[in-house]
PDB file of N, CA and C in Angstrom:
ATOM      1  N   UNK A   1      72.590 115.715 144.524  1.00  0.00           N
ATOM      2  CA  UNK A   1      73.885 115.107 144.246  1.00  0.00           C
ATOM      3  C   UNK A   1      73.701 114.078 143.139  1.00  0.00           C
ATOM      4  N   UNK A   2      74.862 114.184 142.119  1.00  0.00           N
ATOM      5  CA  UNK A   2      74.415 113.034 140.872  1.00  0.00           C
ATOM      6  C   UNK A   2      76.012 112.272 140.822  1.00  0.00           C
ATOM      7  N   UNK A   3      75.281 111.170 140.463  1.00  0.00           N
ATOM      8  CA  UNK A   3      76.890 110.065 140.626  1.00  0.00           C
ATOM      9  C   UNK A   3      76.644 110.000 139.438  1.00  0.00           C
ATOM     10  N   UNK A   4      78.457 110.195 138.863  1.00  0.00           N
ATOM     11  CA  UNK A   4      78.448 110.152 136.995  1.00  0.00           C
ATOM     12  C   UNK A   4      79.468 108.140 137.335  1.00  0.00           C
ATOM     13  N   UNK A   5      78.455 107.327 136.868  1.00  0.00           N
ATOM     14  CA  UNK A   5      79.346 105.999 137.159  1.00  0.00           C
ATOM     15  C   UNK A   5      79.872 105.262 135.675  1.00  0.00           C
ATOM     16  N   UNK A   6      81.330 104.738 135.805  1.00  0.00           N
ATOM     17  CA  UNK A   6      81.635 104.258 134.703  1.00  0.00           C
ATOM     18  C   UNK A   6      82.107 102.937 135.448  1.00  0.00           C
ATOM     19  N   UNK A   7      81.397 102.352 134.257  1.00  0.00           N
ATOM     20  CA  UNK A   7      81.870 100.982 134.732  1.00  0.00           C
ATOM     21  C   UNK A   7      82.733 100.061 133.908  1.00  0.00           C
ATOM     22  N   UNK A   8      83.690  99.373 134.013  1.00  0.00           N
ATOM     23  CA  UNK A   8      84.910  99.151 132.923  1.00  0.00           C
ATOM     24  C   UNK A   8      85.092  97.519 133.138  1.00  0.00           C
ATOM     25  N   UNK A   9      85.106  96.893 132.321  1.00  0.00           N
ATOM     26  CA  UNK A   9      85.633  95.195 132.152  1.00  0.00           C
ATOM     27  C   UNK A   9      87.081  95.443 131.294  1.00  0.00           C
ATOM     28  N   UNK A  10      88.117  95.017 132.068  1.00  0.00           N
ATOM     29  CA  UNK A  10      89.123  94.870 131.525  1.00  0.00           C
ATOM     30  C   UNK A  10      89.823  93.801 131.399  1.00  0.00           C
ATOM     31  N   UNK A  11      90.931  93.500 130.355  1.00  0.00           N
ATOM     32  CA  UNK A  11      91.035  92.060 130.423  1.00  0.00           C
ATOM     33  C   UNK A  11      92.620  91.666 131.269  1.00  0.00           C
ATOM     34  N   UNK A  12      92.265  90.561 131.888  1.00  0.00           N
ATOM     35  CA  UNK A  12      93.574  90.234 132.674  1.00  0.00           C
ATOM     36  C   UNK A  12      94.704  90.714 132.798  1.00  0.00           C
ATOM     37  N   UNK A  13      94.910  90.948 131.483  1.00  0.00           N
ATOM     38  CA  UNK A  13      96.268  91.526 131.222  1.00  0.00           C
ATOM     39  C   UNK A  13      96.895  92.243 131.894  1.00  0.00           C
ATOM     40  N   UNK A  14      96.012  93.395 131.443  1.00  0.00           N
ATOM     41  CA  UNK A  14      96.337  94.756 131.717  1.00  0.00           C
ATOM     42  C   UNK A  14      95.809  95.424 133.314  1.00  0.00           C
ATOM     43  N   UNK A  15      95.119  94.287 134.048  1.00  0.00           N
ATOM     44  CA  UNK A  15      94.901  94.650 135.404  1.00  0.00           C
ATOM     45  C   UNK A  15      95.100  95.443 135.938  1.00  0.00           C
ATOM     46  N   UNK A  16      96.672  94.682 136.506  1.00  0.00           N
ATOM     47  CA  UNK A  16      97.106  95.450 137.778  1.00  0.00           C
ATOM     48  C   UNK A  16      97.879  97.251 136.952  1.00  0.00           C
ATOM     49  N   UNK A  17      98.363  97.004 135.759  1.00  0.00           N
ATOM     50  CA  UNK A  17      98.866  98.399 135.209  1.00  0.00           C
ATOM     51  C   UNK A  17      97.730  99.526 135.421  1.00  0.00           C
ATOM     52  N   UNK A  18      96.590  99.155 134.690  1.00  0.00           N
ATOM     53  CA  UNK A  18      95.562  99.623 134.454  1.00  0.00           C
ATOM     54  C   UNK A  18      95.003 100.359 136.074  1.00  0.00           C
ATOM     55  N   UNK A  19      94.893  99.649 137.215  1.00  0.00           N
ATOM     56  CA  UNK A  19      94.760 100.229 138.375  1.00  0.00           C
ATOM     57  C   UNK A  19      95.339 101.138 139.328  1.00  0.00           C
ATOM     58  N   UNK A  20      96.918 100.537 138.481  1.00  0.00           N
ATOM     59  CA  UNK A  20      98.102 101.589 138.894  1.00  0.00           C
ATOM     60  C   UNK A  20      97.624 103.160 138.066  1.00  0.00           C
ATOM     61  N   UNK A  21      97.026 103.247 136.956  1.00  0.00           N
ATOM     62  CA  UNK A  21      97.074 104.284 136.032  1.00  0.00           C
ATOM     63  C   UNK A  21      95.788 104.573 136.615  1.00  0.00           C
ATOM     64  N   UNK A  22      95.294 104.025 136.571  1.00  0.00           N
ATOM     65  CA  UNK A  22      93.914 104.523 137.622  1.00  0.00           C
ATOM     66  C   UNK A  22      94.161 105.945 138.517  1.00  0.00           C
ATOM     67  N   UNK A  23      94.792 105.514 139.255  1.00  0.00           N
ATOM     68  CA  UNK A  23      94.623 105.465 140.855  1.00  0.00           C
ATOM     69  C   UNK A  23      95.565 106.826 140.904  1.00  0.00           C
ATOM     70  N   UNK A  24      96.697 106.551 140.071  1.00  0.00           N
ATOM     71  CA  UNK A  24      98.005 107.662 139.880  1.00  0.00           C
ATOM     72  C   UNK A  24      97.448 108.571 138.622  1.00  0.00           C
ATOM     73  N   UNK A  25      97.274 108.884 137.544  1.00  0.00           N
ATOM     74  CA  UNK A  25      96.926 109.323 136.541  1.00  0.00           C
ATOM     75  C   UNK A  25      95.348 109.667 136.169  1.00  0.00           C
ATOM     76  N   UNK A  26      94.558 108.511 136.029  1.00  0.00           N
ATOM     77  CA  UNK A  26      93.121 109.498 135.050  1.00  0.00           C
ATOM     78  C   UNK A  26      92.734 109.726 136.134  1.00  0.00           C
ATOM     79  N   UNK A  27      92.560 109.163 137.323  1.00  0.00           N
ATOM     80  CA  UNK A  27      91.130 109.911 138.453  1.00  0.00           C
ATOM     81  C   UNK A  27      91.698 110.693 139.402  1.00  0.00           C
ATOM     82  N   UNK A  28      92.648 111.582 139.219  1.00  0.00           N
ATOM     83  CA  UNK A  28      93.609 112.915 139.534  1.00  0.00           C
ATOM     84  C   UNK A  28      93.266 113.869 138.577  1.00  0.00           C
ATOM     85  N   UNK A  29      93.297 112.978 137.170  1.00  0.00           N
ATOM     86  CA  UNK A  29      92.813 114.394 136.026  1.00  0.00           C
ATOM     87  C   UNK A  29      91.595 114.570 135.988  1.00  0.00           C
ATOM     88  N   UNK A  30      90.697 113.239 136.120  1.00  0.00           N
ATOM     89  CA  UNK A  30      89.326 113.909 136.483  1.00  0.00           C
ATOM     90  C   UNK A  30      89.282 114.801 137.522  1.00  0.00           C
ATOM     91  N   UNK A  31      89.650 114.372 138.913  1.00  0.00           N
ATOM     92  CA  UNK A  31      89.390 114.892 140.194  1.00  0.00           C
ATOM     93  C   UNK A  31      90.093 116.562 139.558  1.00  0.00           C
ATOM     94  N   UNK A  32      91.143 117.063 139.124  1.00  0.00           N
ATOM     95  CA  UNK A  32      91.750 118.143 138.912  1.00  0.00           C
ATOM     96  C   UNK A  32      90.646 119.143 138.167  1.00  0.00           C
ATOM     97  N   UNK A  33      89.773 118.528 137.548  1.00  0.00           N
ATOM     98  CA  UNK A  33      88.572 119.321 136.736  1.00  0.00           C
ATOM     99  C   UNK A  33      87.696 119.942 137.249  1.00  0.00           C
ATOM    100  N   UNK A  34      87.972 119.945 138.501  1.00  0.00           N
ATOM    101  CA  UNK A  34      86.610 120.542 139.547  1.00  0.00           C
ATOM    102  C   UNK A  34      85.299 120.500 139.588  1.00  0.00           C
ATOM    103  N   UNK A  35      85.364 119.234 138.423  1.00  0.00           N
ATOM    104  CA  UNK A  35      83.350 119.087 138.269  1.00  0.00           C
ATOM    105  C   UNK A  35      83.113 118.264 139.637  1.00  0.00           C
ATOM    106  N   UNK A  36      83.772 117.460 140.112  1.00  0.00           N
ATOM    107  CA  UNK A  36      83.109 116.588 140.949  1.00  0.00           C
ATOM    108  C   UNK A  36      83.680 116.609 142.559  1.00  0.00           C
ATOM    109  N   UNK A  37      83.214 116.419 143.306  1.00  0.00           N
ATOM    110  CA  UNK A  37      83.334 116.319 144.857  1.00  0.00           C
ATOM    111  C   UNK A  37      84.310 115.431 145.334  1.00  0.00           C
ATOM    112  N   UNK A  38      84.002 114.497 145.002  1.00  0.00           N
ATOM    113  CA  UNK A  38      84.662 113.202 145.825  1.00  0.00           C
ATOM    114  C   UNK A  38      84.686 112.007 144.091  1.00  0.00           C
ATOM    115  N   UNK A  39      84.938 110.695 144.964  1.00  0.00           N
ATOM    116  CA  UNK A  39      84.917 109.677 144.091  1.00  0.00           C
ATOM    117  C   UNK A  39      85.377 108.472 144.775  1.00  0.00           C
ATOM    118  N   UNK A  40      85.268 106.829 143.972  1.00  0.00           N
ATOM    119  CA  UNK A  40      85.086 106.551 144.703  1.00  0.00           C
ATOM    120  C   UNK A  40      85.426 104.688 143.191  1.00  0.00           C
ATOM    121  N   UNK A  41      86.516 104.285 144.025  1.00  0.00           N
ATOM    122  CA  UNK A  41      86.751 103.440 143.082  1.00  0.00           C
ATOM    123  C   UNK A  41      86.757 101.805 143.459  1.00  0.00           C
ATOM    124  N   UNK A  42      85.703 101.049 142.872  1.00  0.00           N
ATOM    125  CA  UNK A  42      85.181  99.824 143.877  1.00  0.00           C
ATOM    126  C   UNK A  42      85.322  98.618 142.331  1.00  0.00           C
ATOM    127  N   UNK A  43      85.610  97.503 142.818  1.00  0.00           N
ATOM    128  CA  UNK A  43      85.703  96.056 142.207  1.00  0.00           C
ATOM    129  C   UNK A  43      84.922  95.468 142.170  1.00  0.00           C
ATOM    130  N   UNK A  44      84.180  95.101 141.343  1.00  0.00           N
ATOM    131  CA  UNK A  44      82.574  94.720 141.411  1.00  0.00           C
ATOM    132  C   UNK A  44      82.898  93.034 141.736  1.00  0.00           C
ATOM    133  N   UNK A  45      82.106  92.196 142.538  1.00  0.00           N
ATOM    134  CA  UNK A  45      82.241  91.120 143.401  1.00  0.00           C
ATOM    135  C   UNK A  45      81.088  90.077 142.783  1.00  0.00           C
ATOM    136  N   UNK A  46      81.343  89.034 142.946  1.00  0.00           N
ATOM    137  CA  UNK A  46      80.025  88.115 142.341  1.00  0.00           C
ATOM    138  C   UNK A  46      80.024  88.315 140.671  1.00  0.00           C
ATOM    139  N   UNK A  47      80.573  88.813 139.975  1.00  0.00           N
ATOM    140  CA  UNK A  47      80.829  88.517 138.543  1.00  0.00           C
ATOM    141  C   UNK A  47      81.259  87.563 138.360  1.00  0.00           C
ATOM    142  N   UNK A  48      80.823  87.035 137.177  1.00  0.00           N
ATOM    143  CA  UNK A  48      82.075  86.357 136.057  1.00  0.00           C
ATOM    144  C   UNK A  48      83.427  87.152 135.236  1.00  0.00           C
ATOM    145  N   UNK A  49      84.287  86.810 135.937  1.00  0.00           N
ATOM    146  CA  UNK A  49      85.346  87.328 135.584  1.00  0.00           C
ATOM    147  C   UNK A  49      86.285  86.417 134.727  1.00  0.00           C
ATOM    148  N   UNK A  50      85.365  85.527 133.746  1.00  0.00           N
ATOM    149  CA  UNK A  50      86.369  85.057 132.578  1.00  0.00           C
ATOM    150  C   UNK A  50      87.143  85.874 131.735  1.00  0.00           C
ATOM    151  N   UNK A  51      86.527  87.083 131.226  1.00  0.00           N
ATOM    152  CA  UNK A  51      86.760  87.715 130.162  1.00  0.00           C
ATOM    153  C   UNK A  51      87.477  88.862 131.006  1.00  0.00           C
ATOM    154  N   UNK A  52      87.627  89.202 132.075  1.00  0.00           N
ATOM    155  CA  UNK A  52      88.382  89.764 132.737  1.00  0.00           C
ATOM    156  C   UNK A  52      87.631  90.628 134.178  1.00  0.00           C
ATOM    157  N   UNK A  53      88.293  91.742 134.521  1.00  0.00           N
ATOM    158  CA  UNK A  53      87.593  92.232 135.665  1.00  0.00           C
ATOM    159  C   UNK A  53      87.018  93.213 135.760  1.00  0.00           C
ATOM    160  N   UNK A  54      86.209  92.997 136.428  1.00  0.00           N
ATOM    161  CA  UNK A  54      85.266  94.859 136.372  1.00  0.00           C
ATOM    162  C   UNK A  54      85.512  95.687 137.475  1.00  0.00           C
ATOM    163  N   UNK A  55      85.493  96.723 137.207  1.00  0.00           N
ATOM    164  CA  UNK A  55      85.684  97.841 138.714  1.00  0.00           C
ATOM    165  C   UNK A  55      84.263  98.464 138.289  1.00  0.00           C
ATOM    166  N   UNK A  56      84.343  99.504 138.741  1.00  0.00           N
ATOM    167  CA  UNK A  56      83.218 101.175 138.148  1.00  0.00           C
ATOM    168  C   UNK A  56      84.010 102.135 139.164  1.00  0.00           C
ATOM    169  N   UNK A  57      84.105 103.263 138.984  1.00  0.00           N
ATOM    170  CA  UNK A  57      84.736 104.457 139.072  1.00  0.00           C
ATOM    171  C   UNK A  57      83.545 105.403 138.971  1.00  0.00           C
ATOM    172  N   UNK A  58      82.888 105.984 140.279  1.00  0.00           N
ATOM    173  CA  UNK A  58      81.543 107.005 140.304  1.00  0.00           C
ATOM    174  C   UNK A  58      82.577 108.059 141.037  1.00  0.00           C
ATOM    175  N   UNK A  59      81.839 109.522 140.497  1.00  0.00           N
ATOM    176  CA  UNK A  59      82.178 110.464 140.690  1.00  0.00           C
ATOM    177  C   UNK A  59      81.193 111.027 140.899  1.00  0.00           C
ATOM    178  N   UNK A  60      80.904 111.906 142.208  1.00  0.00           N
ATOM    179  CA  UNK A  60      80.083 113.026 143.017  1.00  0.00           C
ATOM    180  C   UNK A  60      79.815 114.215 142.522  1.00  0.00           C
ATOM    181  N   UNK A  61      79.020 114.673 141.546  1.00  0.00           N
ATOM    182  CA  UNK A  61      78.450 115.676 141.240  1.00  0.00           C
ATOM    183  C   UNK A  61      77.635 116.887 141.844  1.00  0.00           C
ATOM    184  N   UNK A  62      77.764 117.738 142.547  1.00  0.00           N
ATOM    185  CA  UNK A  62      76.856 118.792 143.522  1.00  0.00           C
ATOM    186  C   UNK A  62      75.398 118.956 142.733  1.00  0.00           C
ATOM    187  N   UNK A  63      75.778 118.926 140.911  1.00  0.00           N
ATOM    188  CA  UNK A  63      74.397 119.263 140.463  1.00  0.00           C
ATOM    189  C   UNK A  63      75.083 119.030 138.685  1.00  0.00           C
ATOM    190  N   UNK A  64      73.852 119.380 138.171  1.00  0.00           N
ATOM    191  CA  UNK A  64      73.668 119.144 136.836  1.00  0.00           C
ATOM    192  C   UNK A  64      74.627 119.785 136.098  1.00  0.00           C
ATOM    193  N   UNK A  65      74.544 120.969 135.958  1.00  0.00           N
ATOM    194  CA  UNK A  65      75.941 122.001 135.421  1.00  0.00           C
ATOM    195  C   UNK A  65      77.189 121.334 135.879  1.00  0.00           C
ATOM    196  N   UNK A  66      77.689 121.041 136.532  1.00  0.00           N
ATOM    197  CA  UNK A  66      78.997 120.449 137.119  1.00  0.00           C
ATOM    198  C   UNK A  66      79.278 119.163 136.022  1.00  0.00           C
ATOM    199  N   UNK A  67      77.954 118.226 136.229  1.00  0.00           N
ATOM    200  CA  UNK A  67      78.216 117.082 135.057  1.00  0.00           C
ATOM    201  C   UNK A  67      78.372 117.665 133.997  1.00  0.00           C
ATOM    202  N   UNK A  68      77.352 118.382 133.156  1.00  0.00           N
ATOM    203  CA  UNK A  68      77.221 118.819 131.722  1.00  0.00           C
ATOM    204  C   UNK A  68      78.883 119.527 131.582  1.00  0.00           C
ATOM    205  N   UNK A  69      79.249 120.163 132.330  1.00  0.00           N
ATOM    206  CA  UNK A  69      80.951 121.112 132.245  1.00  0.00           C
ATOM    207  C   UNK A  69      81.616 119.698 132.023  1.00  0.00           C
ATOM    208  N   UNK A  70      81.585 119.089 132.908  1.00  0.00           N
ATOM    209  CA  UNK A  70      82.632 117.652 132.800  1.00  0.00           C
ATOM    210  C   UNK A  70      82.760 116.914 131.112  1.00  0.00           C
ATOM    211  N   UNK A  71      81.167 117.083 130.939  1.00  0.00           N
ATOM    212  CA  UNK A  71      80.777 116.245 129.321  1.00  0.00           C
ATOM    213  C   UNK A  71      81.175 117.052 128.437  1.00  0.00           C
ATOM    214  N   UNK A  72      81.240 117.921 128.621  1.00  0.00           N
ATOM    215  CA  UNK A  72      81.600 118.900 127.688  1.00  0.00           C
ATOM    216  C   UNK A  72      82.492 119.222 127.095  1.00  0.00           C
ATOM    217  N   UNK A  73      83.537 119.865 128.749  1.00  0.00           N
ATOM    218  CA  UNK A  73      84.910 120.186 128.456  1.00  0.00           C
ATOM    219  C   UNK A  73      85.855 119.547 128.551  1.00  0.00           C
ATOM    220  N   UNK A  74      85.730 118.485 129.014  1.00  0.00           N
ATOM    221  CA  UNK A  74      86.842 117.767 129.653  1.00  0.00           C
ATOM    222  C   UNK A  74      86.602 116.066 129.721  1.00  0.00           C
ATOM    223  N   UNK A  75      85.365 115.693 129.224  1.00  0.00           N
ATOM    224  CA  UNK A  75      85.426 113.981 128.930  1.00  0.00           C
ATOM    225  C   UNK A  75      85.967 113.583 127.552  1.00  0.00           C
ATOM    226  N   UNK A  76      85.859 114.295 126.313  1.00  0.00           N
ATOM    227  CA  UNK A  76      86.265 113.761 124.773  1.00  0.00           C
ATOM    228  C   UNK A  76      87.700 113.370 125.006  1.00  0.00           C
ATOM    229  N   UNK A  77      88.796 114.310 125.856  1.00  0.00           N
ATOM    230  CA  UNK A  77      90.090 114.247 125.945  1.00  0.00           C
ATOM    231  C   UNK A  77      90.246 112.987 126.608  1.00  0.00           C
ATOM    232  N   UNK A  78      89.713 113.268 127.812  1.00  0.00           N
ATOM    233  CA  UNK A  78      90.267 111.889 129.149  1.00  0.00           C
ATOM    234  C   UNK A  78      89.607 110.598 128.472  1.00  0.00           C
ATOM    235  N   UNK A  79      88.299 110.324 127.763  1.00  0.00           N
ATOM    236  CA  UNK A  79      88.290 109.273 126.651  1.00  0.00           C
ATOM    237  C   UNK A  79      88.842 109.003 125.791  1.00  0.00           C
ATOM    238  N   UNK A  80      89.496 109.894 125.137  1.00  0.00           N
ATOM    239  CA  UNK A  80      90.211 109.376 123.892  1.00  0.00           C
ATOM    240  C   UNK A  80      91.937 108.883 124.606  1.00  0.00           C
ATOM    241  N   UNK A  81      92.377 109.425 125.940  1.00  0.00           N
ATOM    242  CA  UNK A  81      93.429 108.919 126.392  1.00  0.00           C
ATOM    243  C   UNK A  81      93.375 107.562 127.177  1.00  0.00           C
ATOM    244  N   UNK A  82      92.014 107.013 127.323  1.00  0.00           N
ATOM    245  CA  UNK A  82      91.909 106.044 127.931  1.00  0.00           C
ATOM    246  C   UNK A  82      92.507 105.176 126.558  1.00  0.00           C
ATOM    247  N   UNK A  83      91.485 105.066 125.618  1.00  0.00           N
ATOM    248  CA  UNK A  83      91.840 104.696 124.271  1.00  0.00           C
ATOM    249  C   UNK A  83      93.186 104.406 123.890  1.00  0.00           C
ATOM    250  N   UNK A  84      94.198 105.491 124.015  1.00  0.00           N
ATOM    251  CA  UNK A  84      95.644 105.358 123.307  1.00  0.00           C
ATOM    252  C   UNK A  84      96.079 104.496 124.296  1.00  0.00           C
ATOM    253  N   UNK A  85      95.833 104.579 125.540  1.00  0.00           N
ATOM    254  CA  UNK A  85      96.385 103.711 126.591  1.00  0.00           C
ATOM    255  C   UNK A  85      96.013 102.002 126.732  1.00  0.00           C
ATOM    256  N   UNK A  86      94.529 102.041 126.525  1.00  0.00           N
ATOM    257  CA  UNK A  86      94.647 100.226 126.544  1.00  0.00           C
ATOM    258  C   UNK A  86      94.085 100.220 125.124  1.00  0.00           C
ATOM    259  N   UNK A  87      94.005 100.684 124.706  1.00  0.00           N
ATOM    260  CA  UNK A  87      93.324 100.300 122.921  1.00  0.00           C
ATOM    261  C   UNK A  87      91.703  99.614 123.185  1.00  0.00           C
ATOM    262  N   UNK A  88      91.768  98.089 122.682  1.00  0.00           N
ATOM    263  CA  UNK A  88      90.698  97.624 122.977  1.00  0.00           C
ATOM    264  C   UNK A  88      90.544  96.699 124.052  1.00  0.00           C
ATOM    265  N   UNK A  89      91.740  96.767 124.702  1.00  0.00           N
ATOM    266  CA  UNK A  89      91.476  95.784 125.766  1.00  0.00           C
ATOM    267  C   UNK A  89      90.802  95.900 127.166  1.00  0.00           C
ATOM    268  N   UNK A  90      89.413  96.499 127.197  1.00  0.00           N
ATOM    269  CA  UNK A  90      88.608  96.896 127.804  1.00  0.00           C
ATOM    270  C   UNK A  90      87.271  97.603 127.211  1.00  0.00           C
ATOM    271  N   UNK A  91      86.137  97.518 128.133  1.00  0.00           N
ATOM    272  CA  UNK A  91      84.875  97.742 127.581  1.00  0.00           C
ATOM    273  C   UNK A  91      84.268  98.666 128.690  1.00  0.00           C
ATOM    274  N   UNK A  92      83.633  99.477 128.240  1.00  0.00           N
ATOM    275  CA  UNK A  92      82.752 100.782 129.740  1.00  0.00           C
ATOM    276  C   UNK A  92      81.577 100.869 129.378  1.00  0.00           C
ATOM    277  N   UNK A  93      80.891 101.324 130.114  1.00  0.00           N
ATOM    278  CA  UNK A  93      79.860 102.129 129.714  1.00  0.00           C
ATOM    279  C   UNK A  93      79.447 102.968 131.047  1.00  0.00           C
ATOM    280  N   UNK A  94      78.535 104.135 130.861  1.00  0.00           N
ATOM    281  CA  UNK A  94      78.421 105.257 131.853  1.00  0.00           C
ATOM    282  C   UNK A  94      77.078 105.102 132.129  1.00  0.00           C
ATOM    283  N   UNK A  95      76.890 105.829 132.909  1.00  0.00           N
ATOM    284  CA  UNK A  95      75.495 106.048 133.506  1.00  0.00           C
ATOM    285  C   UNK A  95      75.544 107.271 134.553  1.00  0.00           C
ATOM    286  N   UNK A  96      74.033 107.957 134.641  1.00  0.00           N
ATOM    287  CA  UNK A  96      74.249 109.032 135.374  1.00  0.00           C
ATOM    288  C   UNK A  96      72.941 108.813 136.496  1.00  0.00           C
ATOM    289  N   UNK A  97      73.914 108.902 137.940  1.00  0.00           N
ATOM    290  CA  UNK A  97      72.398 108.727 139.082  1.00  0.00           C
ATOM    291  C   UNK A  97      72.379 110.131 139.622  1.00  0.00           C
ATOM    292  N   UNK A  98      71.317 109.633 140.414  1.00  0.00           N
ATOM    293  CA  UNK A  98      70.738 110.833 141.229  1.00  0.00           C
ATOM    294  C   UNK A  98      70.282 109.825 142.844  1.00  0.00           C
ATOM    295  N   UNK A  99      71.452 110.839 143.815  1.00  0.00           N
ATOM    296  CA  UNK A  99      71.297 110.040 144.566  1.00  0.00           C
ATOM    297  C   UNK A  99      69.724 110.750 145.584  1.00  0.00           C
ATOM    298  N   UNK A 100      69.173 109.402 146.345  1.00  0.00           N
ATOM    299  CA  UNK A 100      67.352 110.124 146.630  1.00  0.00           C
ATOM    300  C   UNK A 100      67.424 110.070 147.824  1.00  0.00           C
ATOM    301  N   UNK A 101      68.721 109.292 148.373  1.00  0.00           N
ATOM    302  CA  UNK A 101      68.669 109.186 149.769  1.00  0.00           C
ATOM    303  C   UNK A 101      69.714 108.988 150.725  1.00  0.00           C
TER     304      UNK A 101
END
């Protein structure tokens, strides 16, 4: 099983919209892609949250092919719509686990 995790600092602003669009919109179109199992959307705690707030958004992978289909076919789009949607008012970055236990 591989967790594809993105983790996002967004700024005040756009918070609570941003969670609404979350929750209703991109992680439905991910989930609709059939690369991933489950998912799983958490508020990261003990930060500094001057510059705004962080979540991460991991998604359940069965195996390698499932991610690579996701990177492939279907992340350039759902990134570039994150984009038109908050512009720059937010920062991510990804990472890919492998869960061992």
């Amino acid at each position: 099983m591989l967790i594809y995790n993105v983790t996002i600092q967004l700024q005040h602003s756009i918070h609570q919209d941003w969670l609404y669009w979350m929750q209703t919109k991109h992680i439905p179109e991910i989930m609709a892609t059939n690369c991933f199992e489950r998912y799983q959307l958490v508020k990261l705690l003990d930060v500094d949250e001057t510059e705004g707030v962080t979540y991460a958004a991991q998604y359940y992978a069965a195996n390698k092919e499932a991610y690579d289909t996701y990177i492939k076919q279907f992340a350039p789009a759902l990134r570039e719509d994150s984009i038109k949607m908050w512009g720059n008012k937010f920062i991510g970055f990804r990472s890919l686990m492998e869960v061992v236990n």
